[in-house]
C-alpha atoms as a PDB file:
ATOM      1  CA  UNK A   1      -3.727  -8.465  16.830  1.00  0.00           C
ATOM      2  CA  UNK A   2      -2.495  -5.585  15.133  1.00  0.00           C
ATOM      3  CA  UNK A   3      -3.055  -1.866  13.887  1.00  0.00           C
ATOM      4  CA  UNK A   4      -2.763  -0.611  10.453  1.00  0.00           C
ATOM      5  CA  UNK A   5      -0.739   2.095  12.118  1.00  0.00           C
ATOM      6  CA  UNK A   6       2.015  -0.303  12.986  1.00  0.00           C
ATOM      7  CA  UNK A   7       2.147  -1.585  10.093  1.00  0.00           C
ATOM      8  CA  UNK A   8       1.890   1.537   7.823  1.00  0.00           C
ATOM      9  CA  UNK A   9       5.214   3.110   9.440  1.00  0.00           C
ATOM     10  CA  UNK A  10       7.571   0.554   8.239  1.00  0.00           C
ATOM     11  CA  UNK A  11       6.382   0.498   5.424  1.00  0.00           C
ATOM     12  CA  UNK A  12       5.895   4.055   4.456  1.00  0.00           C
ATOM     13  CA  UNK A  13      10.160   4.136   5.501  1.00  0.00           C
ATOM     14  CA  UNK A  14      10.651   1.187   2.889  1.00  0.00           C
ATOM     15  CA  UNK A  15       8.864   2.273   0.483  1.00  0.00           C
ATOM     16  CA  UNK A  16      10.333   6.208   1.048  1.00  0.00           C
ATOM     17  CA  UNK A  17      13.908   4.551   0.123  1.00  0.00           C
ATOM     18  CA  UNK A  18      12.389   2.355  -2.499  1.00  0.00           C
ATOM     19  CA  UNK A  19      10.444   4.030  -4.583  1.00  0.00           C
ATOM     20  CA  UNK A  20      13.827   6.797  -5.489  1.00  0.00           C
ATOM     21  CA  UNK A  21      16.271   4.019  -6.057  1.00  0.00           C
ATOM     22  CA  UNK A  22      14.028   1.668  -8.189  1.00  0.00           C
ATOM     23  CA  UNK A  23      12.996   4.781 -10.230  1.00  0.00           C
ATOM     24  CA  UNK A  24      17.232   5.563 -10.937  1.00  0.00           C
ATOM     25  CA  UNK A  25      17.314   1.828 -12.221  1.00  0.00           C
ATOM     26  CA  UNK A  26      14.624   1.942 -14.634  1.00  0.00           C
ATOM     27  CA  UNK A  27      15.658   1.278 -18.068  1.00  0.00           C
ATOM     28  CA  UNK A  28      13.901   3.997 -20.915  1.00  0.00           C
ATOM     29  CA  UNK A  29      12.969   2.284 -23.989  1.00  0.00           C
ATOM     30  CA  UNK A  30      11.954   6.082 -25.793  1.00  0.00           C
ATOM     31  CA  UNK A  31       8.434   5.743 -25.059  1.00  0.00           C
ATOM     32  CA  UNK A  32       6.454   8.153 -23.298  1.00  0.00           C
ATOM     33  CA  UNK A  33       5.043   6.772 -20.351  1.00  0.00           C
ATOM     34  CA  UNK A  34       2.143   8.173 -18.170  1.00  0.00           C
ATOM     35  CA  UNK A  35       2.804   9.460 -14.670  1.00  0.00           C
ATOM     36  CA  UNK A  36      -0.893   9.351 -12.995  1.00  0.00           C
ATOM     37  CA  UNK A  37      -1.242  10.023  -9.335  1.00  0.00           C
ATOM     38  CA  UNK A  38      -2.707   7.562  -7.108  1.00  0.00           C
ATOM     39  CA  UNK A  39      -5.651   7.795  -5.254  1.00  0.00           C
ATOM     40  CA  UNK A  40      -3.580   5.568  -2.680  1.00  0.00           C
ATOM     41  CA  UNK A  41       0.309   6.207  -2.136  1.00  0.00           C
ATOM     42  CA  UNK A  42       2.637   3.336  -2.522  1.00  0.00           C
ATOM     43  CA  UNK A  43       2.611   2.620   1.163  1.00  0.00           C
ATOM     44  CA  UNK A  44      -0.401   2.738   1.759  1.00  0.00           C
ATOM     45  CA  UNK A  45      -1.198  -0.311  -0.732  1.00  0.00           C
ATOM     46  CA  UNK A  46       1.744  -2.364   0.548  1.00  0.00           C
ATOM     47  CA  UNK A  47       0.261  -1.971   3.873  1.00  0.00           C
ATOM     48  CA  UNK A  48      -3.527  -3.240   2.996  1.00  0.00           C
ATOM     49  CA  UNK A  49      -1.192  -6.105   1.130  1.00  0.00           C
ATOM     50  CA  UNK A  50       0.925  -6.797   4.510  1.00  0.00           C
ATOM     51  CA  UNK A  51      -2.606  -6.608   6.636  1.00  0.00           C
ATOM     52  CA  UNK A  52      -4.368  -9.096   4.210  1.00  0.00           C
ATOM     53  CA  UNK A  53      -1.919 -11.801   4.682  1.00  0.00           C
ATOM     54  CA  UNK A  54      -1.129 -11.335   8.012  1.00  0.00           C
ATOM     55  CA  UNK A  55      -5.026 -11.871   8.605  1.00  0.00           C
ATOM     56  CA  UNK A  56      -6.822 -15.300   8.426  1.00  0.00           C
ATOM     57  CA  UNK A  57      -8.617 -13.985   5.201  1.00  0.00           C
ATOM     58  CA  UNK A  58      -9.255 -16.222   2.561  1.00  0.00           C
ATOM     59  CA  UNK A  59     -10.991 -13.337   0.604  1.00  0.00           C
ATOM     60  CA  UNK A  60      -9.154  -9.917  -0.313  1.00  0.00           C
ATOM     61  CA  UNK A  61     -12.527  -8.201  -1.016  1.00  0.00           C
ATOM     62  CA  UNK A  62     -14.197  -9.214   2.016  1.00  0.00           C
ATOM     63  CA  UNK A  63     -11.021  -7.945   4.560  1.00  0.00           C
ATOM     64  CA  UNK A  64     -10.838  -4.928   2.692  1.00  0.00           C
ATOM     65  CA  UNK A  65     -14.875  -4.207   3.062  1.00  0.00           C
ATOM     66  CA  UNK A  66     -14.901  -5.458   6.787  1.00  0.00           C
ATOM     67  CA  UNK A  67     -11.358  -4.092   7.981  1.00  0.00           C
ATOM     68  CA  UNK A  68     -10.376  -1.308   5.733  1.00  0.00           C
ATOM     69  CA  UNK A  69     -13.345   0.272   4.897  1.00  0.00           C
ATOM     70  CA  UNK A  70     -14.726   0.165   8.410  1.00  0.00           C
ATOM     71  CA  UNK A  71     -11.499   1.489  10.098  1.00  0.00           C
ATOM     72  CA  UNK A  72     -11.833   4.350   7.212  1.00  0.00           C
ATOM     73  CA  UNK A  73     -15.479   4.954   8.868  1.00  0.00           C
ATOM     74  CA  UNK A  74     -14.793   4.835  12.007  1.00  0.00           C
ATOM     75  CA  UNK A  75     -12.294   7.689  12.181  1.00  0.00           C
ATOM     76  CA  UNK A  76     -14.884   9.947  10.899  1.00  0.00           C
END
């Protein structure tokens, strides 16, 4: 089995190289684009994404409700 805290570093140092260089390559086109900030940060997305698959899941709504949301009550 595995933690979401194994997980999460990896990919918080991918995504922390990532996120600068695919933000240098984006092309403008002149329009204005919204920057909103995320409830969630990058990372922490890919990592529910990495979790679900490496699960037996079938159902992303389910895994999040039983693992995610329980590990997010649990800690208090």
């Amino acid at each position: 089995m595995y933690s979401l805290e194994e997980i999460f570093s990896p990919t918080d140092d991918f995504c922390n190289h990532f996120e600068p260089a695919r933000q240098k390559k984006l092309i403008e086109n002149g329009q204005r684009r919204r920057r909103r900030s995320r409830q969630l940060s990058l990372s922490e997305i890919m990592t529910i994404a990495v979790a679900f698959h490496l699960s037996s899941g079938k159902n992303f709504k389910s895994f999040y409700l039983e693992v995610i949301c329980h590990s997010e009550n649990s800690r208090g």
